[in-house]
PDB file of N, CA and C in Angstrom:
ATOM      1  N   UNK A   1      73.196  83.884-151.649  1.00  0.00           N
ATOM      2  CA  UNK A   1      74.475  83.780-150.972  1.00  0.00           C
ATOM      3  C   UNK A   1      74.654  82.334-150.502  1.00  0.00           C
ATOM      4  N   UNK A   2      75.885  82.092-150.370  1.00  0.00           N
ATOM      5  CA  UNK A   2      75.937  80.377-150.127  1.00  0.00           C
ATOM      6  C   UNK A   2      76.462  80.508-148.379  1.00  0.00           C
ATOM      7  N   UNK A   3      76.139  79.373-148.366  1.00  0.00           N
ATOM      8  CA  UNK A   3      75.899  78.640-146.748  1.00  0.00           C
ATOM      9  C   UNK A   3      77.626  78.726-146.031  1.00  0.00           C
ATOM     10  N   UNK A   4      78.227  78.488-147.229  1.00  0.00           N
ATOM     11  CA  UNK A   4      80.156  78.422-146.759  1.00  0.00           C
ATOM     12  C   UNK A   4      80.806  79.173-146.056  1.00  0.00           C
ATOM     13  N   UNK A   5      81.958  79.438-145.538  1.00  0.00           N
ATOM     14  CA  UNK A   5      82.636  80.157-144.712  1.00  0.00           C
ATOM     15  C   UNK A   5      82.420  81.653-145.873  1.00  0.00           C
ATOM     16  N   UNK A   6      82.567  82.524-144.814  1.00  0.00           N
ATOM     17  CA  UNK A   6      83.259  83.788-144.774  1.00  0.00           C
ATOM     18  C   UNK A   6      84.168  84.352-145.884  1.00  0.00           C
ATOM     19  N   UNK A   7      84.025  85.630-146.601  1.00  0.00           N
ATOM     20  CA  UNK A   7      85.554  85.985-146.988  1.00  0.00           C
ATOM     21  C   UNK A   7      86.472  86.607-145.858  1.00  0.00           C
ATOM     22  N   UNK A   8      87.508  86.452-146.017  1.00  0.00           N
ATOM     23  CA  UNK A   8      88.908  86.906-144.967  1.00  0.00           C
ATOM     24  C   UNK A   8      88.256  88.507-144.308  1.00  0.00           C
ATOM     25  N   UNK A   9      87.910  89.373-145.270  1.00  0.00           N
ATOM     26  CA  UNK A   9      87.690  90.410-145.105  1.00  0.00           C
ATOM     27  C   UNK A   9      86.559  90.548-144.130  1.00  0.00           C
ATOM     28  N   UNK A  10      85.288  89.873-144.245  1.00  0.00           N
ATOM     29  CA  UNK A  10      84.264  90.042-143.782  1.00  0.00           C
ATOM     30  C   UNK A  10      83.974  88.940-142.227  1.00  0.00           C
ATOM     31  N   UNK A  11      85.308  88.164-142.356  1.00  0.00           N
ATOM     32  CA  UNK A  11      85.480  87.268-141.351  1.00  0.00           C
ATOM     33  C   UNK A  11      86.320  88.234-140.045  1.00  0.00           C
ATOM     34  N   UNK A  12      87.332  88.666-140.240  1.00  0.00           N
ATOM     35  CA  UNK A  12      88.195  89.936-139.557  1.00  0.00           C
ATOM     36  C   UNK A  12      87.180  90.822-138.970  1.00  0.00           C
ATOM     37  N   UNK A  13      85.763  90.924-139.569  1.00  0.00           N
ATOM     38  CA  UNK A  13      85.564  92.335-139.018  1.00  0.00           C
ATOM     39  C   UNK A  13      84.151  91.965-138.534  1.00  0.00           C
ATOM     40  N   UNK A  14      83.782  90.336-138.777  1.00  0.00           N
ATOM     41  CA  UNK A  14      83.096  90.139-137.883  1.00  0.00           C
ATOM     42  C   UNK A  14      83.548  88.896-136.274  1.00  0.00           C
ATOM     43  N   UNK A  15      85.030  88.826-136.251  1.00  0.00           N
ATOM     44  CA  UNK A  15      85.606  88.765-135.296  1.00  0.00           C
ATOM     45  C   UNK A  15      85.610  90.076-134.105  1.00  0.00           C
ATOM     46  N   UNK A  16      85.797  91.340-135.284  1.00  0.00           N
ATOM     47  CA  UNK A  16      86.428  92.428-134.260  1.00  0.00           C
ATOM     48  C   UNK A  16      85.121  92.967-133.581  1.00  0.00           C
ATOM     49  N   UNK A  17      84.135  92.578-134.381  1.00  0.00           N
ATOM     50  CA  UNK A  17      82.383  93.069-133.651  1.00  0.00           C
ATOM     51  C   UNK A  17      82.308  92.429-132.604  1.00  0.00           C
ATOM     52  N   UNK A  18      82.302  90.800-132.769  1.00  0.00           N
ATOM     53  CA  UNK A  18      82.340  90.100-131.686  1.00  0.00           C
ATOM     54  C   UNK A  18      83.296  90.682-130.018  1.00  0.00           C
ATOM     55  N   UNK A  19      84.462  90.698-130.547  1.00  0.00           N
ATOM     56  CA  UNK A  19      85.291  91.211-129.401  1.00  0.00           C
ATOM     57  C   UNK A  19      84.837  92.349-129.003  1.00  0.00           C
ATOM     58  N   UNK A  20      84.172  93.038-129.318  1.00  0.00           N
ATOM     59  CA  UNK A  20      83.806  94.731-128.912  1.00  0.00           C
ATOM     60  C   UNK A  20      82.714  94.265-128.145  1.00  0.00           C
ATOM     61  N   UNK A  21      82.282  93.311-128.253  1.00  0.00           N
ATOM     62  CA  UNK A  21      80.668  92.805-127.450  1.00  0.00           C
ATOM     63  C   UNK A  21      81.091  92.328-126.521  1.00  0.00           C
ATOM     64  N   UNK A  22      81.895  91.818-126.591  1.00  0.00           N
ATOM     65  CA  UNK A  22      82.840  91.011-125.050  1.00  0.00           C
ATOM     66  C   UNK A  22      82.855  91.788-124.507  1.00  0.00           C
ATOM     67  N   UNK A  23      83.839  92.547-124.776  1.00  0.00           N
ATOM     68  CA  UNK A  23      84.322  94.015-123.478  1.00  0.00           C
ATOM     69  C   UNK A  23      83.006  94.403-123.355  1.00  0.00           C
ATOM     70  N   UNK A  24      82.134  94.898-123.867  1.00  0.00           N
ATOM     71  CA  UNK A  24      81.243  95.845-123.562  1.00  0.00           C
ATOM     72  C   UNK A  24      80.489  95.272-121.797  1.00  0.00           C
ATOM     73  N   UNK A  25      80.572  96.371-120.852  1.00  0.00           N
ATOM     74  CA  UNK A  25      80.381  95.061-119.856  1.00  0.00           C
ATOM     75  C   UNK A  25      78.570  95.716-119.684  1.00  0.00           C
ATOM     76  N   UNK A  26      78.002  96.395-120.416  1.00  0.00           N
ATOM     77  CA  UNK A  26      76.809  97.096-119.604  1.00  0.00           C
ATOM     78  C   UNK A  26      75.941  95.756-120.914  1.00  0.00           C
ATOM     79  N   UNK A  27      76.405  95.480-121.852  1.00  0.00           N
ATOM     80  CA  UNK A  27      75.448  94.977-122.411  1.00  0.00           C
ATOM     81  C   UNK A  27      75.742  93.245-122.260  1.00  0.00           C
ATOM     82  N   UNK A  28      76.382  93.063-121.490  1.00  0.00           N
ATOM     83  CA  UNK A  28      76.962  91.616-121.231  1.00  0.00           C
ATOM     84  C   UNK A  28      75.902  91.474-119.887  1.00  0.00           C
ATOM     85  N   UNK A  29      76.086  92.213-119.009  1.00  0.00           N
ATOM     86  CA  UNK A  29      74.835  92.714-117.720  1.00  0.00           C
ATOM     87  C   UNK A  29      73.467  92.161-118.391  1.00  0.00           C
ATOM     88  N   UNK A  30      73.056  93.113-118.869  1.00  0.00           N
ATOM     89  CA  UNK A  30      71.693  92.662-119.139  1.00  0.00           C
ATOM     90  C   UNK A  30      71.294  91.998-120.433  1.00  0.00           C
ATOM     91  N   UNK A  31      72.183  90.962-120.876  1.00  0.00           N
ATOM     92  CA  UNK A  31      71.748  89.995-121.545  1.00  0.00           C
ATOM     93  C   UNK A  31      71.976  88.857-120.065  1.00  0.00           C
ATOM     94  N   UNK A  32      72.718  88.893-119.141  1.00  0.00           N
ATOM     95  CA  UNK A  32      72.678  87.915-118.189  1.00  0.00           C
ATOM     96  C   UNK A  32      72.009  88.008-117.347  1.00  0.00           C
ATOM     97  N   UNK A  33      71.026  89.352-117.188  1.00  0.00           N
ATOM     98  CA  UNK A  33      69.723  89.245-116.276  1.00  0.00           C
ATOM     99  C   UNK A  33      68.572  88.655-117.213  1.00  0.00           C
ATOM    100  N   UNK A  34      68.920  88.668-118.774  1.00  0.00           N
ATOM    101  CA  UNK A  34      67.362  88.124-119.864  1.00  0.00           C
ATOM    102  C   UNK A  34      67.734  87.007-119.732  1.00  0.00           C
ATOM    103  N   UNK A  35      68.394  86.284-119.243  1.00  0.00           N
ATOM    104  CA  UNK A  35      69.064  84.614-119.636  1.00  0.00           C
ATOM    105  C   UNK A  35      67.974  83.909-118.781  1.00  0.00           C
ATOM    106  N   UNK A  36      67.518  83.057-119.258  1.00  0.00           N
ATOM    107  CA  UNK A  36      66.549  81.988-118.938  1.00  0.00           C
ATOM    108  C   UNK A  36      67.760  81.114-118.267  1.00  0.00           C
ATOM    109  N   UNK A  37      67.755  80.788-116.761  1.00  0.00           N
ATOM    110  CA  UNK A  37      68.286  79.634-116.305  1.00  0.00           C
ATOM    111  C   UNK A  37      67.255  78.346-116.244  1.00  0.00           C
ATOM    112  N   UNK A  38      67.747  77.259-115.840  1.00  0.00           N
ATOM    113  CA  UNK A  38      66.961  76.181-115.072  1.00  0.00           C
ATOM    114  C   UNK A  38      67.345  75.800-113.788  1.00  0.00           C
ATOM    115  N   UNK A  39      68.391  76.339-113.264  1.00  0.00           N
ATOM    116  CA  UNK A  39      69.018  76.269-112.214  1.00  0.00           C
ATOM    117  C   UNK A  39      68.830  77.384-111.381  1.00  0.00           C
ATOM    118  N   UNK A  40      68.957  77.687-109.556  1.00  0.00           N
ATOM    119  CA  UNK A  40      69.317  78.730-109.762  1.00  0.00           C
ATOM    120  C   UNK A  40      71.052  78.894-109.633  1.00  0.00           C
ATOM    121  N   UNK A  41      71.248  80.177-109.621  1.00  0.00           N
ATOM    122  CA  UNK A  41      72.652  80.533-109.574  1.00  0.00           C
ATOM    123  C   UNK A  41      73.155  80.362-107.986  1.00  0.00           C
ATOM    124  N   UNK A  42      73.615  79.580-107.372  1.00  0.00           N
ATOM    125  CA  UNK A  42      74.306  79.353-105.928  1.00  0.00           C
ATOM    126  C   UNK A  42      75.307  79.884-105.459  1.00  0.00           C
ATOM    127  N   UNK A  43      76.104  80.998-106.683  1.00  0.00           N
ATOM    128  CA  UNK A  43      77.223  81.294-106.335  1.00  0.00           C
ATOM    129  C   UNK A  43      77.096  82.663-105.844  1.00  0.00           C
ATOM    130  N   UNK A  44      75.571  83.355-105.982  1.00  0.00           N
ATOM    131  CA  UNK A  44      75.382  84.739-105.160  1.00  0.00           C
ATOM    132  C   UNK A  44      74.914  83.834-103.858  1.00  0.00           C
ATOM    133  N   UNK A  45      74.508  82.666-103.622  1.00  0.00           N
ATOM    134  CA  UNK A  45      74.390  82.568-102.282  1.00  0.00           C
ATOM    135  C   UNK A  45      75.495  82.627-101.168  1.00  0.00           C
ATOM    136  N   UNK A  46      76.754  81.752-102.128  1.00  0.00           N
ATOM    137  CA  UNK A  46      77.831  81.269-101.447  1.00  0.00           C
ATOM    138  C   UNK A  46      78.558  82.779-101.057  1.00  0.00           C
ATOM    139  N   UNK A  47      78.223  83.782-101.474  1.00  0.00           N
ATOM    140  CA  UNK A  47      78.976  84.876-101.949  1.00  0.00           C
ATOM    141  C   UNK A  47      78.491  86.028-101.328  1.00  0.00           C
ATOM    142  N   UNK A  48      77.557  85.531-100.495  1.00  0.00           N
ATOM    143  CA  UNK A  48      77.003  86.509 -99.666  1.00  0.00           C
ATOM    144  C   UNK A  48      77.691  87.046 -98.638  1.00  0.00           C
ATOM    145  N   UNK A  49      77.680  88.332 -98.238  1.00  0.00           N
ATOM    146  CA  UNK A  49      78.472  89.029 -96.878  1.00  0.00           C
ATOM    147  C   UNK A  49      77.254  89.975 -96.380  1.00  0.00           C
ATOM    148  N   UNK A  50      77.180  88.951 -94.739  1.00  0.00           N
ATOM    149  CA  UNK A  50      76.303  89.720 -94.410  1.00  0.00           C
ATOM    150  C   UNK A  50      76.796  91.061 -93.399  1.00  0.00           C
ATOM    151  N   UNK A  51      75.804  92.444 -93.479  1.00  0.00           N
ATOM    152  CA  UNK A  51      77.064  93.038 -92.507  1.00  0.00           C
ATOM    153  C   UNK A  51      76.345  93.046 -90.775  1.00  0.00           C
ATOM    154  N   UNK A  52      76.996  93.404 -90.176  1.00  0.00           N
ATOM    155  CA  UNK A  52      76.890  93.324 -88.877  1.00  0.00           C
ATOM    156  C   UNK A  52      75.507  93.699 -88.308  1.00  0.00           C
ATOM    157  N   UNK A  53      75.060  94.619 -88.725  1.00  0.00           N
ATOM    158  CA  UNK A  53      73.644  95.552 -88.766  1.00  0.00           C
ATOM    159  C   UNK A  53      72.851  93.996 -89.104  1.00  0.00           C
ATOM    160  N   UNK A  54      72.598  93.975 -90.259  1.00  0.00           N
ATOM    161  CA  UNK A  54      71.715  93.067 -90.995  1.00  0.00           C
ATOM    162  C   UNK A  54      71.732  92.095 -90.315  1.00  0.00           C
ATOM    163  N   UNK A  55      72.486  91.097 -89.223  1.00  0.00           N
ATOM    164  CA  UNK A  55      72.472  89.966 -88.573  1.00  0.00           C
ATOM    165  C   UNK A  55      72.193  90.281 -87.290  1.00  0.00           C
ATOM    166  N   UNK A  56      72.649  91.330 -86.817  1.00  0.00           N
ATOM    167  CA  UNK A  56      71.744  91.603 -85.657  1.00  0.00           C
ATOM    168  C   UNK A  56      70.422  92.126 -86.038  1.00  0.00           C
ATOM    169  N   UNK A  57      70.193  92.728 -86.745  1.00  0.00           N
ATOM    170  CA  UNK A  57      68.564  92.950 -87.002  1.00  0.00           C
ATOM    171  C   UNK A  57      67.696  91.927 -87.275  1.00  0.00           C
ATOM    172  N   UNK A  58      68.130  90.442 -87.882  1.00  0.00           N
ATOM    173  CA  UNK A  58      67.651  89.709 -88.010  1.00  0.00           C
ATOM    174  C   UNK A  58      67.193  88.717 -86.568  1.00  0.00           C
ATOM    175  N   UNK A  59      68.165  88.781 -86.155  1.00  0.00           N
ATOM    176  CA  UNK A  59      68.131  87.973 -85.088  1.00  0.00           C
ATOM    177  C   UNK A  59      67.421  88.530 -83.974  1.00  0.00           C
ATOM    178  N   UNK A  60      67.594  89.511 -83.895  1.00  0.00           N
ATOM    179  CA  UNK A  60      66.129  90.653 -83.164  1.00  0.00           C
ATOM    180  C   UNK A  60      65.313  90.406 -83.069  1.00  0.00           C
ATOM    181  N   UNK A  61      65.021  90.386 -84.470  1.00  0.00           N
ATOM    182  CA  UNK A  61      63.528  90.431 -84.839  1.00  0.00           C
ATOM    183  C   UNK A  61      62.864  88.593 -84.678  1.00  0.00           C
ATOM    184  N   UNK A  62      63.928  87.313 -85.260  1.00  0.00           N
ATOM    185  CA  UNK A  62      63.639  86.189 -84.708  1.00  0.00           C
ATOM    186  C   UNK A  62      63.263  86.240 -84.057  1.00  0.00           C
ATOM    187  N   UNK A  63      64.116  86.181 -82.934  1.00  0.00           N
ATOM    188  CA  UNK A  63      63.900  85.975 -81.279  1.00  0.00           C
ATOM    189  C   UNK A  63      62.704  86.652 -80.629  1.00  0.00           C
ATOM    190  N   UNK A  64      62.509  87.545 -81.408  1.00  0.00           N
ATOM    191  CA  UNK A  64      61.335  88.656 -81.007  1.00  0.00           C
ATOM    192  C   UNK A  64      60.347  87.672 -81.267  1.00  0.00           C
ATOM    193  N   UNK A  65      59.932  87.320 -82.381  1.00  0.00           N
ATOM    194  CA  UNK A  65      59.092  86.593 -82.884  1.00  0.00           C
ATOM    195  C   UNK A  65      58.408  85.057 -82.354  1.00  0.00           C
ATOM    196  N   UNK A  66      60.415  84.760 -81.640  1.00  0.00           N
ATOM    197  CA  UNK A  66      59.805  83.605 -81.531  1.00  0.00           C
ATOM    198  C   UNK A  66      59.089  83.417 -79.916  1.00  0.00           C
ATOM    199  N   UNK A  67      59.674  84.766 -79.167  1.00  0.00           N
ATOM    200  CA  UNK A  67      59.045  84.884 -78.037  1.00  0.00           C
ATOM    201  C   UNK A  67      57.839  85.276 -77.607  1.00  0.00           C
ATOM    202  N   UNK A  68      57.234  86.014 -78.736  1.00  0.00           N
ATOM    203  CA  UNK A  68      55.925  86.473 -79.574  1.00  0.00           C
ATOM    204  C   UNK A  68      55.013  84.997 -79.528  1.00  0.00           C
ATOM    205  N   UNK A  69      55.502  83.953 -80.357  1.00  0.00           N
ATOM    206  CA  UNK A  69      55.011  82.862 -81.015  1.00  0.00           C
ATOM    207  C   UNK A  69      54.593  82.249 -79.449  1.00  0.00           C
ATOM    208  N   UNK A  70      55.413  81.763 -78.721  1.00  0.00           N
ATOM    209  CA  UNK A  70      55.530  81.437 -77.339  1.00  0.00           C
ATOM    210  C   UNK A  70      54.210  82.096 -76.831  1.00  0.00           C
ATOM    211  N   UNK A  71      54.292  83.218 -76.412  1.00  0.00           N
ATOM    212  CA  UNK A  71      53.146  83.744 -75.687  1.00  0.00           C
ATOM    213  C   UNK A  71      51.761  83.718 -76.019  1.00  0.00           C
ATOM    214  N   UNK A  72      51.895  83.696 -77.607  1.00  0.00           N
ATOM    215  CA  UNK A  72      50.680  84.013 -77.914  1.00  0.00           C
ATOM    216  C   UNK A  72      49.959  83.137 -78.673  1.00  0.00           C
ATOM    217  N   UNK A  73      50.600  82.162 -79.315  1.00  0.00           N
ATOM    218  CA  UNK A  73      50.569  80.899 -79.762  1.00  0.00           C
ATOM    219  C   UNK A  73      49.589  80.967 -81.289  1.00  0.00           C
ATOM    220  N   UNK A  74      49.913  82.688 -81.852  1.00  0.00           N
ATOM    221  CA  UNK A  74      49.575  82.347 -82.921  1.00  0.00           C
ATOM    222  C   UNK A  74      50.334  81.722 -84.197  1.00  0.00           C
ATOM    223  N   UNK A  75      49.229  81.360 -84.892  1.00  0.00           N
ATOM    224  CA  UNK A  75      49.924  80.722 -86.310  1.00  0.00           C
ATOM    225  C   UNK A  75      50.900  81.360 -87.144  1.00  0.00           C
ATOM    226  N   UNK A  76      50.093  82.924 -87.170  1.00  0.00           N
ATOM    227  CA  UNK A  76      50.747  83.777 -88.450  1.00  0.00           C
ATOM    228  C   UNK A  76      52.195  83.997 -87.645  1.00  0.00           C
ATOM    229  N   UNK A  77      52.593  83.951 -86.423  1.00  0.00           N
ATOM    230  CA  UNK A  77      53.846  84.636 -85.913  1.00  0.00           C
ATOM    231  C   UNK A  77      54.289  83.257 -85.322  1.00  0.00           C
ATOM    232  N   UNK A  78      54.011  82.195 -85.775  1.00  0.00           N
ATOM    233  CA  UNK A  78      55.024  81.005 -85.259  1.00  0.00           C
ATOM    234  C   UNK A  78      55.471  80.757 -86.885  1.00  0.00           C
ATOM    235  N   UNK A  79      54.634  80.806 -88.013  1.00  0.00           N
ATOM    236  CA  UNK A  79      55.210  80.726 -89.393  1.00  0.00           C
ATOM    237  C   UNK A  79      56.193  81.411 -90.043  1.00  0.00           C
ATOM    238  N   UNK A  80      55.883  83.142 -89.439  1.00  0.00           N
ATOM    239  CA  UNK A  80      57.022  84.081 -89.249  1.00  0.00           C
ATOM    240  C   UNK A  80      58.444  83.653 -89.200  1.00  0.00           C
ATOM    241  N   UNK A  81      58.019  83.303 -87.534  1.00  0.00           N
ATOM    242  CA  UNK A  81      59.744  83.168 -87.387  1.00  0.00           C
ATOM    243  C   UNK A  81      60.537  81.662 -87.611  1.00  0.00           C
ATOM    244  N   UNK A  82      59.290  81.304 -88.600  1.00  0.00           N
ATOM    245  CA  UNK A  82      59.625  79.546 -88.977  1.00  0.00           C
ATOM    246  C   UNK A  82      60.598  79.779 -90.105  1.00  0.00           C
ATOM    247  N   UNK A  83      59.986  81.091 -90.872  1.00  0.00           N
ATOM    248  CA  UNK A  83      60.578  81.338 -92.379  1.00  0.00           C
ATOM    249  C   UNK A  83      62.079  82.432 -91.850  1.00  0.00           C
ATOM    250  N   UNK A  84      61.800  83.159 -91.071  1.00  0.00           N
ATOM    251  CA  UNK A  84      63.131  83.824 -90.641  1.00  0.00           C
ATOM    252  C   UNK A  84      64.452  83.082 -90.342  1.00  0.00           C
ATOM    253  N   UNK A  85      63.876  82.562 -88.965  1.00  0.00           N
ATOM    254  CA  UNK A  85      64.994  81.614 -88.362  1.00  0.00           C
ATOM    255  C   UNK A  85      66.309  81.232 -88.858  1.00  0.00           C
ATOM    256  N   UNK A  86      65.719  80.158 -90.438  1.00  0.00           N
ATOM    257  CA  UNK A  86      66.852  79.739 -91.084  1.00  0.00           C
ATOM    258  C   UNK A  86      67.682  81.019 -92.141  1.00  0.00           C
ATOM    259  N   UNK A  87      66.674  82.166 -91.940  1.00  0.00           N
ATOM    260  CA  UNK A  87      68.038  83.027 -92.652  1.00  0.00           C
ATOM    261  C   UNK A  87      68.351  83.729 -91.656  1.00  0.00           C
ATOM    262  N   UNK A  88      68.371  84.035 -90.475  1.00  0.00           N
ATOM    263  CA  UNK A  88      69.059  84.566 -89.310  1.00  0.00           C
ATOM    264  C   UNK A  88      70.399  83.616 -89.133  1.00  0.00           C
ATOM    265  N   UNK A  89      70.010  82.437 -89.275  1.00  0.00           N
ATOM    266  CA  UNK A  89      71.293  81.478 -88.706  1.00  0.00           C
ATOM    267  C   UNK A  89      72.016  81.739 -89.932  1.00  0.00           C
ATOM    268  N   UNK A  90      71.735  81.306 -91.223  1.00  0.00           N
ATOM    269  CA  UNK A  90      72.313  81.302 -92.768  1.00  0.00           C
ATOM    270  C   UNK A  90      73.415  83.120 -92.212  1.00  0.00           C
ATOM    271  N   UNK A  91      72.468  84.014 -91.950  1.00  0.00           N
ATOM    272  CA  UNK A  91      73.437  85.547 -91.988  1.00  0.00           C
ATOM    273  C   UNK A  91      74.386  85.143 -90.944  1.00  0.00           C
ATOM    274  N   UNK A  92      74.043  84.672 -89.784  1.00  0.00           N
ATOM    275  CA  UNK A  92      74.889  84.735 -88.688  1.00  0.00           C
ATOM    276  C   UNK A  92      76.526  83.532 -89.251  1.00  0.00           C
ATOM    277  N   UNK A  93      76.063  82.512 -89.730  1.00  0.00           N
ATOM    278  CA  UNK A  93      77.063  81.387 -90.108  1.00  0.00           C
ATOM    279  C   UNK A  93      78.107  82.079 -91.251  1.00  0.00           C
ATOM    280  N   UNK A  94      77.255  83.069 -92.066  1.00  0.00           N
ATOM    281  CA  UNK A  94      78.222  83.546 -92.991  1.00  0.00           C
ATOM    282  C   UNK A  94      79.141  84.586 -92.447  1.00  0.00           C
ATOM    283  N   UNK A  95      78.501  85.812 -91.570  1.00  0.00           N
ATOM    284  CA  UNK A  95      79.358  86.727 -90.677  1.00  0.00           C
ATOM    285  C   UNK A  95      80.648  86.062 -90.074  1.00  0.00           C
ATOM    286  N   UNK A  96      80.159  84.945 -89.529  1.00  0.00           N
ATOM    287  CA  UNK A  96      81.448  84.525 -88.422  1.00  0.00           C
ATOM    288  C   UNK A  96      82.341  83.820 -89.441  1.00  0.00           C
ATOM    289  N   UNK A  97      82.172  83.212 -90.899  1.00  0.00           N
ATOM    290  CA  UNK A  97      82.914  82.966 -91.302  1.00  0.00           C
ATOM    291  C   UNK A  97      83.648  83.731 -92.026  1.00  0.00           C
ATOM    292  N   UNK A  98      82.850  84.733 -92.571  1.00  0.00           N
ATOM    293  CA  UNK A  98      83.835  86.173 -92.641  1.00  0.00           C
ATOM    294  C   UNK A  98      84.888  86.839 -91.717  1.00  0.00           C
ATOM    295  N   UNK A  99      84.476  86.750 -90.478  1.00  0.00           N
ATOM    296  CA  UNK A  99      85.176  86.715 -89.677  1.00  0.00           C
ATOM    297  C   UNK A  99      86.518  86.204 -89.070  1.00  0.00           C
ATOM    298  N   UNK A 100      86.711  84.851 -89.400  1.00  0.00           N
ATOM    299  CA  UNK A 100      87.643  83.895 -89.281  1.00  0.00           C
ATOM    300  C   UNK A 100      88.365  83.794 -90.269  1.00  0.00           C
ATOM    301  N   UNK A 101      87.779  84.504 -91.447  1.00  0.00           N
ATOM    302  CA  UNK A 101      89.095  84.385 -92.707  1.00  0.00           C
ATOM    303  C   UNK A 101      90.312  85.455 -92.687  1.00  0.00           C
ATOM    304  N   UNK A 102      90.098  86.163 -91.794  1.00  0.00           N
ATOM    305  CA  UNK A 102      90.960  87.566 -91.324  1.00  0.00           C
ATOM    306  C   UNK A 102      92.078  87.005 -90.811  1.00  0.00           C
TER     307      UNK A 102
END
């Protein structure tokens, strides 16, 4: 078979395969969870909504931690709430800006 375009016939109907793969949205899914990035994706970060529960539970448990860390002056629970912290504030900054877009 030669390397050249398509006949009309066999070009049409491997257009219309193509388009059926488009729509298809379950197999569009998990070819985009097999996709090798090099990046990560920032736009589930930006895109996050945290809900009300989840930012007060976080911040709970911080503060818990960091009053924990305070008293007791261990390592493993000052590293704790070293790694929490910035996603307590990250949930809390996104809530209130959810908030303000109302």
């Amino acid at each position: 078979m030669a390397t050249g375009r398509l006949p009309d016939h066999e070009q049409r109907i491997l257009d219309e395969v193509e388009r059926a793969l488009r729509r298809d949205r379950r197999l569009e899914r998990r070819m985009r969870t097999h996709r090798m990035r090099r990046c990560p994706d920032l736009s589930r970060v930006t895109h996050y909504r945290p809900h009300v529960l989840t930012v007060g539970l976080l911040l709970t448990v911080s503060i818990t931690l960091m009053v924990l860390g305070i008293v007791t002056s261990r390592p493993a629970v000052i590293w704790t709430f070293a790694a929490l912290w910035p996603l307590a504030l990250f949930a809390s900054f996104r809530l209130l800006c959810r908030w303000t877009e109302r």
